[in-house]
C-alpha atoms as a PDB file:
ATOM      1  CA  UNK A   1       5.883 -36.776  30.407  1.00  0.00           C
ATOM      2  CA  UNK A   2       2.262 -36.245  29.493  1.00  0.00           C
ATOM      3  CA  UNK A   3       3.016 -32.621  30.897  1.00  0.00           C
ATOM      4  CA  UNK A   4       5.893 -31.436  28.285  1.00  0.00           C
ATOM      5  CA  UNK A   5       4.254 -32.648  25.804  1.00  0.00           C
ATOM      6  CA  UNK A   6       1.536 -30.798  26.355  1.00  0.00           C
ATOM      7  CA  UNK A   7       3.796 -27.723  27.267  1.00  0.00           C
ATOM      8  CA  UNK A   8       5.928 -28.385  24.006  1.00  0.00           C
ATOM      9  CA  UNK A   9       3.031 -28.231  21.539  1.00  0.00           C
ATOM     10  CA  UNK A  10       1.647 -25.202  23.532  1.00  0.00           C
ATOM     11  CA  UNK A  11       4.473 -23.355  22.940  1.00  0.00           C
ATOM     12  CA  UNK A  12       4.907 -24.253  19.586  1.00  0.00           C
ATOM     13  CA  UNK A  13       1.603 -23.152  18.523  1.00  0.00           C
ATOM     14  CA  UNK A  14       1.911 -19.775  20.097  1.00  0.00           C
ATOM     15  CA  UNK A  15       5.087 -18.961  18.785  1.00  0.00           C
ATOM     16  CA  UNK A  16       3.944 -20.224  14.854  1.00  0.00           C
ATOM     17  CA  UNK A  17       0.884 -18.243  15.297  1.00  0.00           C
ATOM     18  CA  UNK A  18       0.663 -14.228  15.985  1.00  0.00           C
ATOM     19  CA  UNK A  19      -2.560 -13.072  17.839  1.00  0.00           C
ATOM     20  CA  UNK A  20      -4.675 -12.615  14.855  1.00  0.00           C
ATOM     21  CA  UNK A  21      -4.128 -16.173  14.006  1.00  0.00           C
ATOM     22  CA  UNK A  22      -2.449 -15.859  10.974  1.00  0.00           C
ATOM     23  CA  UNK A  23       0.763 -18.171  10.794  1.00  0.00           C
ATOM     24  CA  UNK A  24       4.217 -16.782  11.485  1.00  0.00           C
ATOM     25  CA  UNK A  25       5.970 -19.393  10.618  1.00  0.00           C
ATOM     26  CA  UNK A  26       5.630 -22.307   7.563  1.00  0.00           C
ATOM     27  CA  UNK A  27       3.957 -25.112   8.491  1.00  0.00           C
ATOM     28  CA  UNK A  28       6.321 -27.221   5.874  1.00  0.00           C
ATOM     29  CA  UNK A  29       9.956 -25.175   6.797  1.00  0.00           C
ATOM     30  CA  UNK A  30       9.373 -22.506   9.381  1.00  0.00           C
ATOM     31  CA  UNK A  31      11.313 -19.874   6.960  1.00  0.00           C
ATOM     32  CA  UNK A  32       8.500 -20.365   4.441  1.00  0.00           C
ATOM     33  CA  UNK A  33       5.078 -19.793   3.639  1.00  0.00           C
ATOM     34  CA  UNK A  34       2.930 -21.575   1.334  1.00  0.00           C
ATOM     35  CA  UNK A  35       0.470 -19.662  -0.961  1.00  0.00           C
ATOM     36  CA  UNK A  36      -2.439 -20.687   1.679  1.00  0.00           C
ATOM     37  CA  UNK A  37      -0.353 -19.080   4.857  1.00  0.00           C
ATOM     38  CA  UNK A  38       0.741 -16.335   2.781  1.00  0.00           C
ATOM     39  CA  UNK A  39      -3.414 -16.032   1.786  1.00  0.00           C
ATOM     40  CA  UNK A  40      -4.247 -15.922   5.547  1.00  0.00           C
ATOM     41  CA  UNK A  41      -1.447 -13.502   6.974  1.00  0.00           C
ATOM     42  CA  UNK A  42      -2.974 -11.174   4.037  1.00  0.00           C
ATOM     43  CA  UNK A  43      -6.357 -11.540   5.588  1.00  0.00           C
ATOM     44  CA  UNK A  44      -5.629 -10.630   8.827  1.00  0.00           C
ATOM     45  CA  UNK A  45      -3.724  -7.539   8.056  1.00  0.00           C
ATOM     46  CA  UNK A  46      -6.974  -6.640   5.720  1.00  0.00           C
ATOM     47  CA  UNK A  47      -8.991  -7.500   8.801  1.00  0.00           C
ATOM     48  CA  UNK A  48      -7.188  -4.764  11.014  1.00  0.00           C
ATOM     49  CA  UNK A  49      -7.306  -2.468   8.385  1.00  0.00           C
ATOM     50  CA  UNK A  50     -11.057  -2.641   7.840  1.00  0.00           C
ATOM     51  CA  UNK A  51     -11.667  -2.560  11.197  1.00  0.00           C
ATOM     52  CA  UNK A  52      -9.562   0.533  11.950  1.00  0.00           C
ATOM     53  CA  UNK A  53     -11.653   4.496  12.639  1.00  0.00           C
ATOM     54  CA  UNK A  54     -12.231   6.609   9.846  1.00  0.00           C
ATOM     55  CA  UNK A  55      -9.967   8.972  11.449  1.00  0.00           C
ATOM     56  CA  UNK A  56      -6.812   6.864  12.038  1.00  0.00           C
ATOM     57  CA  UNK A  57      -7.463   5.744   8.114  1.00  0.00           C
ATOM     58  CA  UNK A  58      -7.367   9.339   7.142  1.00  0.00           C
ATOM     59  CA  UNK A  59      -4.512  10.381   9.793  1.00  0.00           C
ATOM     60  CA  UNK A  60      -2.302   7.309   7.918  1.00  0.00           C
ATOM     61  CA  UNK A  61      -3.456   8.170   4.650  1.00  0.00           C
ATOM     62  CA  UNK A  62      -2.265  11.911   5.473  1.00  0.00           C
ATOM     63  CA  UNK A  63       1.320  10.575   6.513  1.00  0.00           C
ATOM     64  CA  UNK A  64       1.279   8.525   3.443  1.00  0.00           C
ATOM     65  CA  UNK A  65       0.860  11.497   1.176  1.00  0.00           C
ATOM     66  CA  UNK A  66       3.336  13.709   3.012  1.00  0.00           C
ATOM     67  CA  UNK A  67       6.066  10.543   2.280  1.00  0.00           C
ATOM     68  CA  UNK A  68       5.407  10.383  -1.094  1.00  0.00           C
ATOM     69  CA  UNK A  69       6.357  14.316  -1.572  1.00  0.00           C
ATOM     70  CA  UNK A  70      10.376  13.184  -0.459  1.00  0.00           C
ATOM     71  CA  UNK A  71      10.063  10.834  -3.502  1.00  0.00           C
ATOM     72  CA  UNK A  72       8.939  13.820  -5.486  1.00  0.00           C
ATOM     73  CA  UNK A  73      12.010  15.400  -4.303  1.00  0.00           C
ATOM     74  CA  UNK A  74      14.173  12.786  -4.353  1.00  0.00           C
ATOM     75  CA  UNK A  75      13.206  11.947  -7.859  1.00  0.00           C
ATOM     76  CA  UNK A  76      13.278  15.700  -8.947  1.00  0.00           C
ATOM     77  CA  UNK A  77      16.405  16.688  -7.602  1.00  0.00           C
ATOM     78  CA  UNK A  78      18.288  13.435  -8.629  1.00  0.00           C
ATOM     79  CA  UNK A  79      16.223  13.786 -12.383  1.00  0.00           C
ATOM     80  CA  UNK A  80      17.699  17.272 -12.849  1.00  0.00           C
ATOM     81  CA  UNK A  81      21.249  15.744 -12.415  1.00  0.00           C
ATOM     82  CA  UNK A  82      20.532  13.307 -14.701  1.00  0.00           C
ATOM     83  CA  UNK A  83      18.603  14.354 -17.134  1.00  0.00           C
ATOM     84  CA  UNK A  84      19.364  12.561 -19.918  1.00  0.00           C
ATOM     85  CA  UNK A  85      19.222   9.182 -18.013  1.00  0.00           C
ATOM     86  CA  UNK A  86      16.010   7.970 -16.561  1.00  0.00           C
ATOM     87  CA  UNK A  87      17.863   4.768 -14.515  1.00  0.00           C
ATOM     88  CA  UNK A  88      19.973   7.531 -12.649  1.00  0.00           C
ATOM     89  CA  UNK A  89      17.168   9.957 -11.867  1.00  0.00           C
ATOM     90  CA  UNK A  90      15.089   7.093 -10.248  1.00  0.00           C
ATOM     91  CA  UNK A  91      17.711   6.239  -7.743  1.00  0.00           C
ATOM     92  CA  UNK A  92      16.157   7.820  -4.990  1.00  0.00           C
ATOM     93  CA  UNK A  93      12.311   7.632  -6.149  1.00  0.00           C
ATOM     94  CA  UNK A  94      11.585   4.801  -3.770  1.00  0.00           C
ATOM     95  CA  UNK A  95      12.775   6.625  -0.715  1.00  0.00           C
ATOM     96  CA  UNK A  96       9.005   7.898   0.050  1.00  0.00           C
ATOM     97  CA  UNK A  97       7.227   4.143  -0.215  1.00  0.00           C
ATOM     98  CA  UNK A  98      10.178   2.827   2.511  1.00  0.00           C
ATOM     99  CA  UNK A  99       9.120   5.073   4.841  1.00  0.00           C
ATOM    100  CA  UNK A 100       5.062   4.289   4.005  1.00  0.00           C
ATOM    101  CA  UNK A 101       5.884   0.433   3.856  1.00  0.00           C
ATOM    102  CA  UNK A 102       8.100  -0.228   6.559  1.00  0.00           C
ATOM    103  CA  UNK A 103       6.235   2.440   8.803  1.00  0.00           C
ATOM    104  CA  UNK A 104       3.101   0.777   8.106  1.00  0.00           C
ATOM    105  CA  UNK A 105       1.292   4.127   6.540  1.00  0.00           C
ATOM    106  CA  UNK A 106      -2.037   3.462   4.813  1.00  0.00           C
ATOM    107  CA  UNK A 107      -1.208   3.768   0.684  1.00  0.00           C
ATOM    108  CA  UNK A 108      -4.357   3.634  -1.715  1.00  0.00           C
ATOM    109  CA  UNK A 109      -2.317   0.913  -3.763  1.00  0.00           C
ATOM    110  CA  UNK A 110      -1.126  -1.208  -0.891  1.00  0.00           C
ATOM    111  CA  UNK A 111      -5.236  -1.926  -0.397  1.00  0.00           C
ATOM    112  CA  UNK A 112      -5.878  -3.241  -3.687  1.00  0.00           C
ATOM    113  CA  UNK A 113      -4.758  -6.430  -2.075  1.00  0.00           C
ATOM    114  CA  UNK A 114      -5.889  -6.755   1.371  1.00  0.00           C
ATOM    115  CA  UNK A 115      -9.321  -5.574   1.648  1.00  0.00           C
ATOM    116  CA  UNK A 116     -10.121  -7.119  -1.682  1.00  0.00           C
ATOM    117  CA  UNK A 117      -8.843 -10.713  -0.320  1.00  0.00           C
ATOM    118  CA  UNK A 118     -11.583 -10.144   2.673  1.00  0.00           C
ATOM    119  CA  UNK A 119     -14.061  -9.031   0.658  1.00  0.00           C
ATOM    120  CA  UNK A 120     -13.400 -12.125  -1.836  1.00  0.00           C
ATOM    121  CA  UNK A 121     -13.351 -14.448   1.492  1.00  0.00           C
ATOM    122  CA  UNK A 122     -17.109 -12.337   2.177  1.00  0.00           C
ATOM    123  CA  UNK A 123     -15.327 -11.759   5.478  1.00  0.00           C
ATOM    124  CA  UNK A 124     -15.811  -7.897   5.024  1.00  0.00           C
ATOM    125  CA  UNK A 125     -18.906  -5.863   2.996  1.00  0.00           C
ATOM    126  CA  UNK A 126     -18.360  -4.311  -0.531  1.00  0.00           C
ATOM    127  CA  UNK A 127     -18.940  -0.659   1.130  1.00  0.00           C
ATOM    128  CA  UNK A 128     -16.463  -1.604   3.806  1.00  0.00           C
ATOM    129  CA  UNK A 129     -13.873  -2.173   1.060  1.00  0.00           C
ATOM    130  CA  UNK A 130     -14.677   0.833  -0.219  1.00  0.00           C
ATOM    131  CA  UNK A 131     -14.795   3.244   2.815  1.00  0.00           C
ATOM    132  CA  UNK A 132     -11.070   2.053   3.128  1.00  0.00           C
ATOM    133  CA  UNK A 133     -10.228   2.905  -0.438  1.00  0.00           C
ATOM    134  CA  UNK A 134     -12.047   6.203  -0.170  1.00  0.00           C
ATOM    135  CA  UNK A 135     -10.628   7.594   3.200  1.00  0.00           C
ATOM    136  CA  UNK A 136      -7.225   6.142   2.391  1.00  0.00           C
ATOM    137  CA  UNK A 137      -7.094   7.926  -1.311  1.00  0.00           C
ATOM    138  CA  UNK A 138      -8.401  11.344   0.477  1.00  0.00           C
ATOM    139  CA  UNK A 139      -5.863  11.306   3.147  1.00  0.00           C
ATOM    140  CA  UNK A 140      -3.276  10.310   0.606  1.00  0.00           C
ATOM    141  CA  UNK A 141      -4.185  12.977  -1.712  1.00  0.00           C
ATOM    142  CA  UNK A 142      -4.735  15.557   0.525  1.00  0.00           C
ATOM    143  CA  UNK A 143      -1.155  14.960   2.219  1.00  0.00           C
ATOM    144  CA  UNK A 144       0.899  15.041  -1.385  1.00  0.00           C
ATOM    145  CA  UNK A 145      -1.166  18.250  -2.099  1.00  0.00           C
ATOM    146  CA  UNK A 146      -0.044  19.871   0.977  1.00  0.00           C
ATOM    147  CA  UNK A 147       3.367  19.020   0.468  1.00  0.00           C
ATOM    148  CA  UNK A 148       3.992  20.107  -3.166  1.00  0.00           C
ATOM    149  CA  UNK A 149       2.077  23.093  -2.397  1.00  0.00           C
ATOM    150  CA  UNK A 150       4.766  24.150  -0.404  1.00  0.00           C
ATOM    151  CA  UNK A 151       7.368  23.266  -2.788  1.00  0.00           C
ATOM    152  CA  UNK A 152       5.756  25.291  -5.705  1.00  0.00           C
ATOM    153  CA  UNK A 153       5.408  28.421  -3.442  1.00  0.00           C
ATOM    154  CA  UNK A 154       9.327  28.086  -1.853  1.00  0.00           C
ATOM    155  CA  UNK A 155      12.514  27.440  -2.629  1.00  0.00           C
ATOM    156  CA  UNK A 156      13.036  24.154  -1.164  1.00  0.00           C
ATOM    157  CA  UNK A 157      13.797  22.993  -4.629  1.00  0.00           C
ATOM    158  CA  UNK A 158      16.603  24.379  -6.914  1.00  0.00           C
ATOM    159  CA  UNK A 159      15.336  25.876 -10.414  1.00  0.00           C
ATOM    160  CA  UNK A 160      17.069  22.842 -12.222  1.00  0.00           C
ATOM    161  CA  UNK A 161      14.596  20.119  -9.592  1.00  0.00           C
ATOM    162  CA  UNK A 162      11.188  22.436 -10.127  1.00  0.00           C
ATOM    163  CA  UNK A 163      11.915  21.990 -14.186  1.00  0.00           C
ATOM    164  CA  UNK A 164      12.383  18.241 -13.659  1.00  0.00           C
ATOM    165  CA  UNK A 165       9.546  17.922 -11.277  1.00  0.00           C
ATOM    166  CA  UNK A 166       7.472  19.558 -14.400  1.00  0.00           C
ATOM    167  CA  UNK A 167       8.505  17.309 -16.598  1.00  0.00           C
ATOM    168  CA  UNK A 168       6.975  14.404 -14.830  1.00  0.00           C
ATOM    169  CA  UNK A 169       3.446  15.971 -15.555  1.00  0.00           C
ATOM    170  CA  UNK A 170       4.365  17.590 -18.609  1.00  0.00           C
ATOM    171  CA  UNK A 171       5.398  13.770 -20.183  1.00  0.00           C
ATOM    172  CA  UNK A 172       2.355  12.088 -18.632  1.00  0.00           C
ATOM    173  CA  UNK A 173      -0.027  14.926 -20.441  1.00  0.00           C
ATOM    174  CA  UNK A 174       1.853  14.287 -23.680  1.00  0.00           C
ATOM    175  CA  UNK A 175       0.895  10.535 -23.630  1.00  0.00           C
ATOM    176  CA  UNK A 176      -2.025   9.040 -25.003  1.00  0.00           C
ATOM    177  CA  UNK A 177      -4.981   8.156 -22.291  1.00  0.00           C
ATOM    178  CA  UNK A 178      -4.536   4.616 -22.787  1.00  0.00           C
ATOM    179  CA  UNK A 179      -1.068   4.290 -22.668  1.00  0.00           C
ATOM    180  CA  UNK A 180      -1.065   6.163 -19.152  1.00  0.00           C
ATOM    181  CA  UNK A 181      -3.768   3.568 -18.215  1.00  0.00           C
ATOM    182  CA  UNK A 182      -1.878   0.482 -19.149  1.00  0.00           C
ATOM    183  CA  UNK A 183       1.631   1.996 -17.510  1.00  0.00           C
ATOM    184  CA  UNK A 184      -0.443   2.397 -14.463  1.00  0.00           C
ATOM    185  CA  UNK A 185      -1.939  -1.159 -15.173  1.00  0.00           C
ATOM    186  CA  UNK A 186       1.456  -2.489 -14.713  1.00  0.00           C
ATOM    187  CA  UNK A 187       2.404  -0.304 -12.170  1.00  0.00           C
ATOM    188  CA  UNK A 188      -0.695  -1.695  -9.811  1.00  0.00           C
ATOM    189  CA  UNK A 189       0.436  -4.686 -10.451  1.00  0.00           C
ATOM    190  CA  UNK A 190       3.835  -4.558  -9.085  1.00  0.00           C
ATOM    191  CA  UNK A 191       2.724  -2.907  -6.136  1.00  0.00           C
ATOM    192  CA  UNK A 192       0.058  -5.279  -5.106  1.00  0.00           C
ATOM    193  CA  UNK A 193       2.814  -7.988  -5.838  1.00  0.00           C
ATOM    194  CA  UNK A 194       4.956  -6.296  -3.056  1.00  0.00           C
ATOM    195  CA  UNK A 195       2.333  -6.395  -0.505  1.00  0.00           C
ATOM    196  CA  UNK A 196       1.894 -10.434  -1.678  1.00  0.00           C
ATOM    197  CA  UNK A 197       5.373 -10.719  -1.112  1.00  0.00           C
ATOM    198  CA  UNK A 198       5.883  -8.254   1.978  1.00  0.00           C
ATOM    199  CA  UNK A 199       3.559 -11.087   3.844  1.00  0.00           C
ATOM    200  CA  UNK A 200       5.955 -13.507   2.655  1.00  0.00           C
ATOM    201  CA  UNK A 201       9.326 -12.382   3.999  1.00  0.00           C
ATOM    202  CA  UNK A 202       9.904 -12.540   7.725  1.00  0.00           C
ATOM    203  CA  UNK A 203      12.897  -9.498   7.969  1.00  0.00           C
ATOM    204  CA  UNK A 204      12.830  -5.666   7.488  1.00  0.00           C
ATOM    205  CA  UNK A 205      16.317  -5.949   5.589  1.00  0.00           C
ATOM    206  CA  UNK A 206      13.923  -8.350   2.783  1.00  0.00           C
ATOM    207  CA  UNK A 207      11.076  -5.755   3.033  1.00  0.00           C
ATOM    208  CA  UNK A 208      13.380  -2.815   2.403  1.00  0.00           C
ATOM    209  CA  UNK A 209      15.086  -4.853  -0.801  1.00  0.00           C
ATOM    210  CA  UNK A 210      12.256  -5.653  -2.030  1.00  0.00           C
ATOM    211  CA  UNK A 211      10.692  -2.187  -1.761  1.00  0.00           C
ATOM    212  CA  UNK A 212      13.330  -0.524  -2.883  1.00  0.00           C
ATOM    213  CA  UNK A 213      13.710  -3.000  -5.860  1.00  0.00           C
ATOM    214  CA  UNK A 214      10.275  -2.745  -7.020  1.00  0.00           C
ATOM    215  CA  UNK A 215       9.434   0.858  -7.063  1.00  0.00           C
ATOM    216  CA  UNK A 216      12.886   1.576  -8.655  1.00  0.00           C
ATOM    217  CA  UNK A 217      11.557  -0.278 -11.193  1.00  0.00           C
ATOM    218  CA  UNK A 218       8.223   1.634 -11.625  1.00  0.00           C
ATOM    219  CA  UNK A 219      10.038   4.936 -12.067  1.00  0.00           C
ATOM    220  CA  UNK A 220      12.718   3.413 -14.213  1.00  0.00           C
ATOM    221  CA  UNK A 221      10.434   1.448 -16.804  1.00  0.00           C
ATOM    222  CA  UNK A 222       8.006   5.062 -16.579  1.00  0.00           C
ATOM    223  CA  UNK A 223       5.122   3.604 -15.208  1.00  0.00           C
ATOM    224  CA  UNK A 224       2.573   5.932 -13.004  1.00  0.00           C
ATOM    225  CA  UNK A 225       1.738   5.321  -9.740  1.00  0.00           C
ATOM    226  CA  UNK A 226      -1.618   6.821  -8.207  1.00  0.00           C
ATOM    227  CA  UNK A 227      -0.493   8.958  -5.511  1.00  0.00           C
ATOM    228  CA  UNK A 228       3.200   9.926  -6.882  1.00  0.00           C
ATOM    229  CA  UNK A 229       1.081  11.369  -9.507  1.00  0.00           C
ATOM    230  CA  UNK A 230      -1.672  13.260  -7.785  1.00  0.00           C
ATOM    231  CA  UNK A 231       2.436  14.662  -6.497  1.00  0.00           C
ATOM    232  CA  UNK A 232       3.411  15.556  -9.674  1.00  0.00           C
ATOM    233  CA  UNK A 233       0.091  16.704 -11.173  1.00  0.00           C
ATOM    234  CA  UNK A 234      -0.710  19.129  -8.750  1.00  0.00           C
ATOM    235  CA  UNK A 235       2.570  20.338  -8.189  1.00  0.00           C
ATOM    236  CA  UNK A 236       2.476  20.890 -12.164  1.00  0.00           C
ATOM    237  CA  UNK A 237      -0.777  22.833 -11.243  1.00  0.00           C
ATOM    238  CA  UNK A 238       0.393  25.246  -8.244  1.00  0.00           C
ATOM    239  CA  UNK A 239       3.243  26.240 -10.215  1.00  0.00           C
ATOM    240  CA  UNK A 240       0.549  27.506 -13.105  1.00  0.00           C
ATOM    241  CA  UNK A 241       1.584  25.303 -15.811  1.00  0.00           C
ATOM    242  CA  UNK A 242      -2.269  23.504 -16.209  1.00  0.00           C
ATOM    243  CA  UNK A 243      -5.826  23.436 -14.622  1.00  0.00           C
ATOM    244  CA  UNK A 244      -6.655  21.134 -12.140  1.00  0.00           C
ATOM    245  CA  UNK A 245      -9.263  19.772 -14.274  1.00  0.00           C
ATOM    246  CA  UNK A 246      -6.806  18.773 -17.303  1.00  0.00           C
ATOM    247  CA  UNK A 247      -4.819  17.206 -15.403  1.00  0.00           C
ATOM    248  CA  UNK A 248      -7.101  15.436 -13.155  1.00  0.00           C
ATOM    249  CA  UNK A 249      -8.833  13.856 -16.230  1.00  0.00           C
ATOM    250  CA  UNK A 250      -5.692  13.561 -18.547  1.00  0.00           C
ATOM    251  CA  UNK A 251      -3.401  12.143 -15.991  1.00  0.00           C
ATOM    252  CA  UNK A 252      -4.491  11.612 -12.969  1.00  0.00           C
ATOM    253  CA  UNK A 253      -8.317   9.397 -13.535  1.00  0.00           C
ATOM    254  CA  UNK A 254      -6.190   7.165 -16.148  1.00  0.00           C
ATOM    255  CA  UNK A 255      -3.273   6.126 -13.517  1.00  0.00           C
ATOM    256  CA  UNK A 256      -6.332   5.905 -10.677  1.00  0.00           C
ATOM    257  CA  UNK A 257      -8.055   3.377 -12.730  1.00  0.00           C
ATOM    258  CA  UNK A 258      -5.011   1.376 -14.115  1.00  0.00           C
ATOM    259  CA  UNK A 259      -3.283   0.764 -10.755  1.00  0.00           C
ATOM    260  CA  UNK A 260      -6.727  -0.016  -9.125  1.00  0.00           C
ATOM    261  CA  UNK A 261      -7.402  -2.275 -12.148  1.00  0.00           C
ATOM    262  CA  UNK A 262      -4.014  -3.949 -11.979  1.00  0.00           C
ATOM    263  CA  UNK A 263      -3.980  -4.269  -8.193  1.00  0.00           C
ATOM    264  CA  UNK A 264      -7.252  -6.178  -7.701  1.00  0.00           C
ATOM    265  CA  UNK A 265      -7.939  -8.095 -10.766  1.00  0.00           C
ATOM    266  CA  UNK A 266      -4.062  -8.952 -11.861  1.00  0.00           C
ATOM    267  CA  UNK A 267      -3.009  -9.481  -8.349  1.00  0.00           C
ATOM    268  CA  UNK A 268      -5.486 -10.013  -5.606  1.00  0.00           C
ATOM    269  CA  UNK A 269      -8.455 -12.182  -8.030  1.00  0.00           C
ATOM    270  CA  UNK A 270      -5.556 -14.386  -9.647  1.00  0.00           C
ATOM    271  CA  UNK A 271      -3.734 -14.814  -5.757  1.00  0.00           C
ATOM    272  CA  UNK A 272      -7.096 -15.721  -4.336  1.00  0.00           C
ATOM    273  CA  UNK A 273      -7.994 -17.916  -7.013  1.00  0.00           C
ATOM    274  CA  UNK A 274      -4.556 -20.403  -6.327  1.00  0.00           C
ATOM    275  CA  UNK A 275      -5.849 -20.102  -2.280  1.00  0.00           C
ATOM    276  CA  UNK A 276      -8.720 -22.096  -0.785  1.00  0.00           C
ATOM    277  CA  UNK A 277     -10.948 -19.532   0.914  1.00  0.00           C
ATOM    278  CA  UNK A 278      -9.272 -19.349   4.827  1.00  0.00           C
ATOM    279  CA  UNK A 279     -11.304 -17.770   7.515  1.00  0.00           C
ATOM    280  CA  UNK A 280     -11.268 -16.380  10.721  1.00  0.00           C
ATOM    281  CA  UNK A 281     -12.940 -19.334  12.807  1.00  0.00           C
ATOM    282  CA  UNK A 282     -14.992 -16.755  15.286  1.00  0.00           C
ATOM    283  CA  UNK A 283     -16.141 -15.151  11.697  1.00  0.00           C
ATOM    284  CA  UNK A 284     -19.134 -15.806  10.148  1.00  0.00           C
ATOM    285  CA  UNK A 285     -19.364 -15.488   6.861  1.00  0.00           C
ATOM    286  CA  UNK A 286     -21.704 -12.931   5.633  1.00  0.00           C
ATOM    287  CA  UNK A 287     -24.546 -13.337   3.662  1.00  0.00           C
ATOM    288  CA  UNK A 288     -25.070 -12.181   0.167  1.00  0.00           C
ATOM    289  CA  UNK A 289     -27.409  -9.009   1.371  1.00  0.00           C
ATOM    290  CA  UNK A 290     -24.138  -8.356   4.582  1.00  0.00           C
ATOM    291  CA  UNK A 291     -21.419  -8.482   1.407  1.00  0.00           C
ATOM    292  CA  UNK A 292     -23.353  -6.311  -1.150  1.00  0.00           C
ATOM    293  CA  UNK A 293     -24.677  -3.531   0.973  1.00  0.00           C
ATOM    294  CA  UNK A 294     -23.777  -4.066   4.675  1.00  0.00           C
ATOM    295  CA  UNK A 295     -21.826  -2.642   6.929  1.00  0.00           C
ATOM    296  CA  UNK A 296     -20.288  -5.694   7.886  1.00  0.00           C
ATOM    297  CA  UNK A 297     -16.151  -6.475   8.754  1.00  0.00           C
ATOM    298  CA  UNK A 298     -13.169  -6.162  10.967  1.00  0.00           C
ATOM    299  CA  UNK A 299     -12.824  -7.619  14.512  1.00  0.00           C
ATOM    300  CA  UNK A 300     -13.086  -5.691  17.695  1.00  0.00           C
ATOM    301  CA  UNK A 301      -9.863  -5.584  19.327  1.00  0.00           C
ATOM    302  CA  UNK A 302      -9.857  -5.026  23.354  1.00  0.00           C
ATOM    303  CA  UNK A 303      -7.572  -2.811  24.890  1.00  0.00           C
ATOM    304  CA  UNK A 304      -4.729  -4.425  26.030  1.00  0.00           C
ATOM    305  CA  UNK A 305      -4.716  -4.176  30.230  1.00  0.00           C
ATOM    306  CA  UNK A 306      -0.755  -3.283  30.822  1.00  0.00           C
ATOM    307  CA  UNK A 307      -1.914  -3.956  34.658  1.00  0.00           C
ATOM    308  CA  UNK A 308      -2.906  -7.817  33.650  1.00  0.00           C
ATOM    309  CA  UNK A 309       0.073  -8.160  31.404  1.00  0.00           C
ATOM    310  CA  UNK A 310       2.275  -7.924  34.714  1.00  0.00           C
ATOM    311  CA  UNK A 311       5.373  -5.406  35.219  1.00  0.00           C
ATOM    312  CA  UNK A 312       7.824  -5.617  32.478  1.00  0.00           C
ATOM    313  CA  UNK A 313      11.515  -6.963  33.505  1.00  0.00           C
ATOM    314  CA  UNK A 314      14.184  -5.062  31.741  1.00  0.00           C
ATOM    315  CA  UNK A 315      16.720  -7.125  32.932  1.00  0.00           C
END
């Protein structure tokens, strides 16, 4: 009897816990997570993150960028058959963050939450943190300007999209500084609130809703989102409307420091503060020198031996 027990509690703990350690299941109803779980499965997808290459960071952060130029298109193209409605030509905006989201591409906002909740539980350094934001933001960059390079020198695009995909840029330059920061305040925000809640659903039919639902809102309510914009700002500069510089400072630094600033003090400071710091058990916690200017975070992951694991049964 001793025996099932034993067998019974075993199983139950490795089916409400995934390898990391981080719950998969509520500990109060199995369908849902308190604030704590929710804390700790954030922590250990910030601990893979942080302890992913600098290549496979910059290889994500590239597919992330070339995503985010079909929402360009799918928010030009739908924009210049609406033009006069700004619900209808966001239908398709979010089309670019499902495929980022679901396919679990590295996006500069999406880490405003994670590695900031590691850093926060001094589980990961400060220059850790920011190695993650920096490759991730290049690669992101560097994919959107490859893709809308192509647009502006083709004919992808109808004449009717390329005026609407102007007009993204053309509207943000037009806006005062501040205002651009505090849209993109907002817009941080909401995204770092999808990643809170992305760690709170259990089904990719929740994720997709909630994706979907979110970033419509974002290009519906004209907020700016970092990396749609580096999108639409240099797309606005291949086609020779601006310099690179204008619209880097003008548009593009005010959206970077609003969704940064909304991400990590709206979202990830006031989640962590409702939490009681959860760590990794085999994870020390690093000193004050380790957190400021170490190198410190990220567990080693071993291969996994497919010969150990045993032959797979199809049956």
């Amino acid at each position: 009897m001793n025996d099932e027990n034993d067998a019974s509690e075993a199983i139950a703990e490795s089916t409400d816990h995934a390898a990391s350690g981080a719950p998969d299941a509520g500990w109060a109803i199995g369908d849902r997570f308190s604030s704590e779980e929710i804390f700790q499965r954030v922590l250990a997808t910030a601990d893979e993150e942080v302890a992913t290459g600098t290549r496979e960071l910059l290889f994500s952060g590239l597919a992330a960028g070339f995503a985010i130029v079909i929402t360009f298109v799918g928010h030009a193209a739908v924009s210049a058959y609406f033009p006069e409605s700004t619900l209808l030509g966001s239908l398709l905006y979010p089309i670019g963050f499902i495929y980022i989201i679901l396919g679990r591409y590295q996006l500069y906002t999406e880490n405003t939450l994670p590695p900031v909740a590691l850093v926060l539980a001094r589980l990961a350094s400060l220059p850790m943190m920011m190695r993650v934001w920096v490759v991730v933001l290049v690669g992101n960059v560097l994919g959107a300007a490859l893709g809308v390079f192509v647009l502006a020198n083709s004919h992808v695009l109808s004449t009717a999209a390329m005026q609407a995909g102007a007009d993204f840029t053309r509207t943000g330059l037009e806006t005062a500084w501040w205002d651009v920061f505090f849209k993109a305040l907002f817009a941080g925000w909401l995204v770092a609130g999808v990643v809170w809640l992305g760690h709170a659903v259990q089904d990719s039919v929740t994720r997709l809703l909630l994706i979907y639902i979110v970033f419509y809102t974002i290009a519906a309510a004209e907020l700016y989102h970092v990396v749609t914009t580096a999108a639409d700002a240099l797309f606005y500069v291949f086609i020779g409307e601006a310099g690179l510089l204008t619209v880097g400072y003008a548009f593009w630094l005010p959206v970077l420091l609003g969704n940064t600033v909304g991400g990590v003090f709206l979202v990830a400071l006031v989640n962590y503060g409702q939490t009681e710091r959860q760590r990794f058990p085999e994870v020390r916690e690093l000193s004050l020198r380790e957190w400021l200017v170490g190198w410190e975070g990220g567990r080693e992951r071993e291969p996994v031996n497919v010969e150990e694991a045993g032959p797979r049964n199809d049956d």
